[in-house]
PDB file of N, CA and C in Angstrom:
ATOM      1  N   UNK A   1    -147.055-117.996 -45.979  1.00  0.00           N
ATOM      2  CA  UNK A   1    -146.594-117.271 -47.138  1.00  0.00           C
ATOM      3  C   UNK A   1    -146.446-118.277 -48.281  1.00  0.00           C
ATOM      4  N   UNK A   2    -146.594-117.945 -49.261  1.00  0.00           N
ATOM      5  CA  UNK A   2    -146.844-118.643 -50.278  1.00  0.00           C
ATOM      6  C   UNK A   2    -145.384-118.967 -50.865  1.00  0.00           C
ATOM      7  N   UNK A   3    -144.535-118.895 -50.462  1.00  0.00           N
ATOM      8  CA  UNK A   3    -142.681-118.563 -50.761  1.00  0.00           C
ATOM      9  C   UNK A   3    -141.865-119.190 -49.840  1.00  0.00           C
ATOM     10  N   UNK A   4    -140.914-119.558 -49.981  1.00  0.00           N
ATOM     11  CA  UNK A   4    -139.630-119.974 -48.929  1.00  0.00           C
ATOM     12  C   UNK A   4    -138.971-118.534 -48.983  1.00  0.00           C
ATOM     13  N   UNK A   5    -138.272-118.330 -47.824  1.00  0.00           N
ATOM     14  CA  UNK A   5    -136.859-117.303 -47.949  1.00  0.00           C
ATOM     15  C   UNK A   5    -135.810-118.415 -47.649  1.00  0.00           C
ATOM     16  N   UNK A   6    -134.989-117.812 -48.527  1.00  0.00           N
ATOM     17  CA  UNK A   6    -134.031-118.672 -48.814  1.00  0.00           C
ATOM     18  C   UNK A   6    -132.266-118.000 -48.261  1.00  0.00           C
ATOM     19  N   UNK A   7    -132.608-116.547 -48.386  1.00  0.00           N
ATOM     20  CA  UNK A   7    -130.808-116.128 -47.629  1.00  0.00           C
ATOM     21  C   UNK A   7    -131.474-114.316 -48.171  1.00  0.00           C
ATOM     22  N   UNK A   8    -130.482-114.001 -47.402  1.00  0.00           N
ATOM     23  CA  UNK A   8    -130.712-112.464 -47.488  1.00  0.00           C
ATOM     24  C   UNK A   8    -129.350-112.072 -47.714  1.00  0.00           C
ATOM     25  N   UNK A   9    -129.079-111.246 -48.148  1.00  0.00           N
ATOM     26  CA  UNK A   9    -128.182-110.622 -49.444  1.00  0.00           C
ATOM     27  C   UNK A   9    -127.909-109.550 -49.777  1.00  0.00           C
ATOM     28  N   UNK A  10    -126.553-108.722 -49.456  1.00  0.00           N
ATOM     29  CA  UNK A  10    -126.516-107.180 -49.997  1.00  0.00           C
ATOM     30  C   UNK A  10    -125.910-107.185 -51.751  1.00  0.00           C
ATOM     31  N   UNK A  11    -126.372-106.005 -52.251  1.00  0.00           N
ATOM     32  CA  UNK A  11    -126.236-105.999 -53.746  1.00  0.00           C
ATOM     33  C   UNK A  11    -125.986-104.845 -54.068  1.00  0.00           C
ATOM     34  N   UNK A  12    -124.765-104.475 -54.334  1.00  0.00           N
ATOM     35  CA  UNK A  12    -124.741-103.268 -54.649  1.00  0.00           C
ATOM     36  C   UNK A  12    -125.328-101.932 -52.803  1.00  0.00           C
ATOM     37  N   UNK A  13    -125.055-102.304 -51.954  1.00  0.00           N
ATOM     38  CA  UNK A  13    -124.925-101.824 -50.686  1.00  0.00           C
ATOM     39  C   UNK A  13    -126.526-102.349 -50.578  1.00  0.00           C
ATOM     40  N   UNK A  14    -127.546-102.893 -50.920  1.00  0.00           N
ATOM     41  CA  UNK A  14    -128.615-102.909 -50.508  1.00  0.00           C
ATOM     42  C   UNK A  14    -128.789-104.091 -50.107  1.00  0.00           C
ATOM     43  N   UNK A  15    -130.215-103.641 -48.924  1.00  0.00           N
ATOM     44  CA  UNK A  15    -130.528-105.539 -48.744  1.00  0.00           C
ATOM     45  C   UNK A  15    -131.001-106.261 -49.553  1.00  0.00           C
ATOM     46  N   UNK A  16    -131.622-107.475 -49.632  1.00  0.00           N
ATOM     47  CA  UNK A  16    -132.618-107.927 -50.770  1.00  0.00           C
ATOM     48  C   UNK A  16    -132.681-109.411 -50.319  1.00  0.00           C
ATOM     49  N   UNK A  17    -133.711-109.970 -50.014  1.00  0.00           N
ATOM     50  CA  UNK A  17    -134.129-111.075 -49.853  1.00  0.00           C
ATOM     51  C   UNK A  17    -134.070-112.645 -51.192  1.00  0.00           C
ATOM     52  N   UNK A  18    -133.796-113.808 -51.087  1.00  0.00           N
ATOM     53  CA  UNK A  18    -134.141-114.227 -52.213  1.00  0.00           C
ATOM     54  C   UNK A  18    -134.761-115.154 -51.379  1.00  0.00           C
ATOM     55  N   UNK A  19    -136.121-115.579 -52.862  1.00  0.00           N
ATOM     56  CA  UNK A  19    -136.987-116.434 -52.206  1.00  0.00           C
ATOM     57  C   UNK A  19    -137.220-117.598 -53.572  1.00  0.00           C
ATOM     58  N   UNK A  20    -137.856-118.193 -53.017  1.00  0.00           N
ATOM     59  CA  UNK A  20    -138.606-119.540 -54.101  1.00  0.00           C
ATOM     60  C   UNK A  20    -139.754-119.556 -53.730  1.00  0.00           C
ATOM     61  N   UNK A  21    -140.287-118.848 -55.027  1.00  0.00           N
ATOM     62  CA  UNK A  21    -141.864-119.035 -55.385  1.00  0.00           C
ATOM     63  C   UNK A  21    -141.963-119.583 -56.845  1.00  0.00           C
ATOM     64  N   UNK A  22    -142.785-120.781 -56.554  1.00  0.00           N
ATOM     65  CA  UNK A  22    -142.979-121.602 -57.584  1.00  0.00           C
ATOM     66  C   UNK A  22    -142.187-122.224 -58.576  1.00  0.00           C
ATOM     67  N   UNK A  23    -140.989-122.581 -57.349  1.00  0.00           N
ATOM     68  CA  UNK A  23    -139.680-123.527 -58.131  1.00  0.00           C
ATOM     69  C   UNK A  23    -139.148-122.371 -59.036  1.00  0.00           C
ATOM     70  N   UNK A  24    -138.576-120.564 -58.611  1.00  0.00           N
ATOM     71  CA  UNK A  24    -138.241-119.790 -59.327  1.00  0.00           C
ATOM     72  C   UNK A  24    -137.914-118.535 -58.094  1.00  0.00           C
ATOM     73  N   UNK A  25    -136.103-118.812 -58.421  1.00  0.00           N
ATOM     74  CA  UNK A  25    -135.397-118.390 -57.027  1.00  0.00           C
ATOM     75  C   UNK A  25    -135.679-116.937 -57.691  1.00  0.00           C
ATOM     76  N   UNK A  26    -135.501-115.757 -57.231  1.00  0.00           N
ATOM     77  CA  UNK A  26    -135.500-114.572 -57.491  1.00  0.00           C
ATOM     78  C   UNK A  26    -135.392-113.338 -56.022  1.00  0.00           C
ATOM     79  N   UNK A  27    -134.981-112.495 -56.145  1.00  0.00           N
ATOM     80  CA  UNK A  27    -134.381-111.261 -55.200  1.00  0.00           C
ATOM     81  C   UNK A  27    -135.988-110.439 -54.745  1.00  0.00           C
ATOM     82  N   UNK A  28    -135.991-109.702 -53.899  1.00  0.00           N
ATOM     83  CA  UNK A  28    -137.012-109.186 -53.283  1.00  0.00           C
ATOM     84  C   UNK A  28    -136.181-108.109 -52.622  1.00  0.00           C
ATOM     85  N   UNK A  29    -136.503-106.688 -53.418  1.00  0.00           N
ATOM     86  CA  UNK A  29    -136.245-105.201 -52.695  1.00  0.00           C
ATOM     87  C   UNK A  29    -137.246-105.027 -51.230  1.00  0.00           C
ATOM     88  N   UNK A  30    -136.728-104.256 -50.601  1.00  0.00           N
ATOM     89  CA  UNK A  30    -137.573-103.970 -49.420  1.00  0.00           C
ATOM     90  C   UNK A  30    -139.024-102.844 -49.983  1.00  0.00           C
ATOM     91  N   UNK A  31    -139.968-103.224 -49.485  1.00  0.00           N
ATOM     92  CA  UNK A  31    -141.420-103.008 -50.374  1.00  0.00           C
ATOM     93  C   UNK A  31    -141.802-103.568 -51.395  1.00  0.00           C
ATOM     94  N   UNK A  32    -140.840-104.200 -52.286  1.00  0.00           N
ATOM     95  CA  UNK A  32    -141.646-105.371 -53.301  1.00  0.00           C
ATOM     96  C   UNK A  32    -142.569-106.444 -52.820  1.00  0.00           C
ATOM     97  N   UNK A  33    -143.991-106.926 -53.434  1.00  0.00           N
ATOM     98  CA  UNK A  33    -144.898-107.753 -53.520  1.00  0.00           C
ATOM     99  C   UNK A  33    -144.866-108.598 -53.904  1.00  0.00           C
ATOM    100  N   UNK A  34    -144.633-109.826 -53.017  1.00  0.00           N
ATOM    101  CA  UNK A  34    -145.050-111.383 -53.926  1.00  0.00           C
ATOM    102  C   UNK A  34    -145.774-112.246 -53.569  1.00  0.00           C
ATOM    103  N   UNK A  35    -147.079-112.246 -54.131  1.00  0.00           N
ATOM    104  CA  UNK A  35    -148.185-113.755 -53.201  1.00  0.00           C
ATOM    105  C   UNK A  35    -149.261-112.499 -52.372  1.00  0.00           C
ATOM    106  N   UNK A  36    -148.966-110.943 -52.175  1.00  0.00           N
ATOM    107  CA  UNK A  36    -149.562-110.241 -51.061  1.00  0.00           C
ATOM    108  C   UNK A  36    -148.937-109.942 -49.937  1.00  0.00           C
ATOM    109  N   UNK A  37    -147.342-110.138 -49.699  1.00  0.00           N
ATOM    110  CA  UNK A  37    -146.536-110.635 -48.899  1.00  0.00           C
ATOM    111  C   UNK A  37    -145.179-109.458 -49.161  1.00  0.00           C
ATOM    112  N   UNK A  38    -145.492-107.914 -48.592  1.00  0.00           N
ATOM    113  CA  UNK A  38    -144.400-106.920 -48.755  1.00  0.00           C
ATOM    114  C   UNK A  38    -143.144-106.857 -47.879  1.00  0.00           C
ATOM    115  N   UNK A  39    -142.082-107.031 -48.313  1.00  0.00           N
ATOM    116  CA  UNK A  39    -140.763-107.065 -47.655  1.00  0.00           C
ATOM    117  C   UNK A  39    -140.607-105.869 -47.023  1.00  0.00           C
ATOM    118  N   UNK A  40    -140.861-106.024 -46.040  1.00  0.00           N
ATOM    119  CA  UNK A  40    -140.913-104.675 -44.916  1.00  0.00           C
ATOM    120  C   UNK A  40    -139.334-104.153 -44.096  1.00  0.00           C
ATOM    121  N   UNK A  41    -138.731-105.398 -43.572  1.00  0.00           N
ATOM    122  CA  UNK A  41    -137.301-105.114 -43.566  1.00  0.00           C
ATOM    123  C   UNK A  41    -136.416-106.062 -44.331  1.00  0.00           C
ATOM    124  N   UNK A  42    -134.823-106.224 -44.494  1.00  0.00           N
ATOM    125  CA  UNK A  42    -134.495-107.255 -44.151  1.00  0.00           C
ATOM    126  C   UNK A  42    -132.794-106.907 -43.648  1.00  0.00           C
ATOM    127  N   UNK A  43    -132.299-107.288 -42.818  1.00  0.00           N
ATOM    128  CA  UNK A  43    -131.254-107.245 -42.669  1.00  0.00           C
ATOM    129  C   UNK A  43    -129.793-108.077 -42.632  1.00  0.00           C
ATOM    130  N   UNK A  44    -128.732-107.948 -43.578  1.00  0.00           N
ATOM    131  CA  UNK A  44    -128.185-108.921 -43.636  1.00  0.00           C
ATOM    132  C   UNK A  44    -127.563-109.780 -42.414  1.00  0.00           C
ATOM    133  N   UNK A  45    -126.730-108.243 -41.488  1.00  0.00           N
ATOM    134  CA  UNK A  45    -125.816-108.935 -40.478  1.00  0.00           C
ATOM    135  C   UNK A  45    -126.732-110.068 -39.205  1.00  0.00           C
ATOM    136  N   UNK A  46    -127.952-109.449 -39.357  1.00  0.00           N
ATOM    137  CA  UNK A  46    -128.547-110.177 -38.670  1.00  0.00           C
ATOM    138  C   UNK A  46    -129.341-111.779 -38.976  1.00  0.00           C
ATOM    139  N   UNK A  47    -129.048-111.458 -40.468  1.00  0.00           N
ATOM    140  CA  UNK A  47    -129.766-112.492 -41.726  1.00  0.00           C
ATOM    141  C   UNK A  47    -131.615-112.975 -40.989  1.00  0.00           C
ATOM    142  N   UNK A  48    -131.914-111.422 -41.265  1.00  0.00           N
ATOM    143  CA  UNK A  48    -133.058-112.020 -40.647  1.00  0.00           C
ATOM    144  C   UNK A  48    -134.244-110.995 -41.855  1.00  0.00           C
ATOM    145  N   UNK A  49    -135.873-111.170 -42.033  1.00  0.00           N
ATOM    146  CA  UNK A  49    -136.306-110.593 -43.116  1.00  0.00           C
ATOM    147  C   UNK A  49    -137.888-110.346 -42.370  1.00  0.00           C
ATOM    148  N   UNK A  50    -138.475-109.239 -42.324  1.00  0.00           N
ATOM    149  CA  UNK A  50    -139.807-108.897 -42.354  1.00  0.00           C
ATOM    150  C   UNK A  50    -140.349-108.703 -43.320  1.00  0.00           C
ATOM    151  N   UNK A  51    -142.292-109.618 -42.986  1.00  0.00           N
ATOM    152  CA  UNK A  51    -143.101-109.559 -43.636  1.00  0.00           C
ATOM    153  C   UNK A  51    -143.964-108.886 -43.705  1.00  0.00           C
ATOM    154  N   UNK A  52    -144.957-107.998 -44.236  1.00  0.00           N
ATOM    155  CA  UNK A  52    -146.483-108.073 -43.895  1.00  0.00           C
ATOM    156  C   UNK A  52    -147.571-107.732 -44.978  1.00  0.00           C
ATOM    157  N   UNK A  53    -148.607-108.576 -44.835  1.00  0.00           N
ATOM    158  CA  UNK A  53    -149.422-108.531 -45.694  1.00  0.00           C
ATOM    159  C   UNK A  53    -151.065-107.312 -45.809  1.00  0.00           C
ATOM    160  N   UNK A  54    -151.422-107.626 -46.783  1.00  0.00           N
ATOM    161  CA  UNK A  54    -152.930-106.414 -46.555  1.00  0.00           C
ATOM    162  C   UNK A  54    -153.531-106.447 -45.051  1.00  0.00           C
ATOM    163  N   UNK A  55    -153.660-107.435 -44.608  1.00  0.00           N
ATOM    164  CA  UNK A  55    -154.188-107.626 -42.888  1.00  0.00           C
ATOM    165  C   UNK A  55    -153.225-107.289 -42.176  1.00  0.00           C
ATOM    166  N   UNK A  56    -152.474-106.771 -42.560  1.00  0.00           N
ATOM    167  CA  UNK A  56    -151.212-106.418 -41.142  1.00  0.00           C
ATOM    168  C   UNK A  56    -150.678-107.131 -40.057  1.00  0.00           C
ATOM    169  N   UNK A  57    -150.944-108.318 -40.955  1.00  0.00           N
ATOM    170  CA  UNK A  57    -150.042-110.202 -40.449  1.00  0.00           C
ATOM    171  C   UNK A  57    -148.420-109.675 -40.705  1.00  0.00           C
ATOM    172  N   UNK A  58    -147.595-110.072 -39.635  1.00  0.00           N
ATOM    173  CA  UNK A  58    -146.616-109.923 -39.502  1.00  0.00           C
ATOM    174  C   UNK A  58    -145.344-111.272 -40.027  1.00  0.00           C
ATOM    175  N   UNK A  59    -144.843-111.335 -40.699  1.00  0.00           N
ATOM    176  CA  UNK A  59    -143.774-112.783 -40.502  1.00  0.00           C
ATOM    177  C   UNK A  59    -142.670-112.334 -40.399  1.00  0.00           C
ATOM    178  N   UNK A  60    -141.838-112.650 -39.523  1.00  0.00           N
ATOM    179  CA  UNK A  60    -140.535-112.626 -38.967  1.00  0.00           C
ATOM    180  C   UNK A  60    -139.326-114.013 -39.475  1.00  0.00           C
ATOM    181  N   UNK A  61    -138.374-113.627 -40.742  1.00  0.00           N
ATOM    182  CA  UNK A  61    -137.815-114.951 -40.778  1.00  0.00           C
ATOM    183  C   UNK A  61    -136.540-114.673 -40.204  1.00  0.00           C
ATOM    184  N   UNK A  62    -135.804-115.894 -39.575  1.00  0.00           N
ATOM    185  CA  UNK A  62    -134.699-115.669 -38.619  1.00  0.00           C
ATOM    186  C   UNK A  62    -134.325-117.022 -39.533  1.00  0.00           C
ATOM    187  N   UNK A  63    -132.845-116.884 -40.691  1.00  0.00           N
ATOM    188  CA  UNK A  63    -132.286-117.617 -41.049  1.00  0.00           C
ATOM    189  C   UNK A  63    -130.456-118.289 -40.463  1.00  0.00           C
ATOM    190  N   UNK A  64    -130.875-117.611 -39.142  1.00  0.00           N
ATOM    191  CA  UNK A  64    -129.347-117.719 -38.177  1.00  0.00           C
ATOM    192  C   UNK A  64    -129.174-119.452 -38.340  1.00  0.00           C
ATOM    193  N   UNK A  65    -128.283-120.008 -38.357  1.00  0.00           N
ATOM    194  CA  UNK A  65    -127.776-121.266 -39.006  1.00  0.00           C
ATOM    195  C   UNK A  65    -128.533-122.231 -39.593  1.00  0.00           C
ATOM    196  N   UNK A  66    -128.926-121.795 -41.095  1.00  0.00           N
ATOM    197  CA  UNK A  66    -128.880-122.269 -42.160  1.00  0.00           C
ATOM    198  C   UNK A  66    -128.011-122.112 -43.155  1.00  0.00           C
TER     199      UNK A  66
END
């Protein structure tokens, strides 16, 4: 992925991912696009975030102690 995830995050009751793409931290709704790369889940209590792209490549991030 062209991005770091960096922490996952409720806002206003929702989830939302933040990432760094291109030295530029910013939030990611579940179905927003960045790089080709749609936020499919993310969940806080579990602090964990799904990926998947046009090929139906999967990424799984598990940020449990960071």
């Amino acid at each position: 992925m062209p991005f770091h995830v960096l922490a996952v995050d409720v806002i206003a009751g929702e989830a939302y991912v933040s990432v760094d793409y291109a030295h530029h931290v910013s939030p990611m709704a579940l179905d927003d696009l960045l790089g080709s790369w749609r936020l499919d889940s993310a969940d806080y209590d579990s602090n964990t975030a799904e990926f998947v792209n046009e090929k139906n490549q999967f990424v799984r991030v598990n940020l449990k102690g960071v």
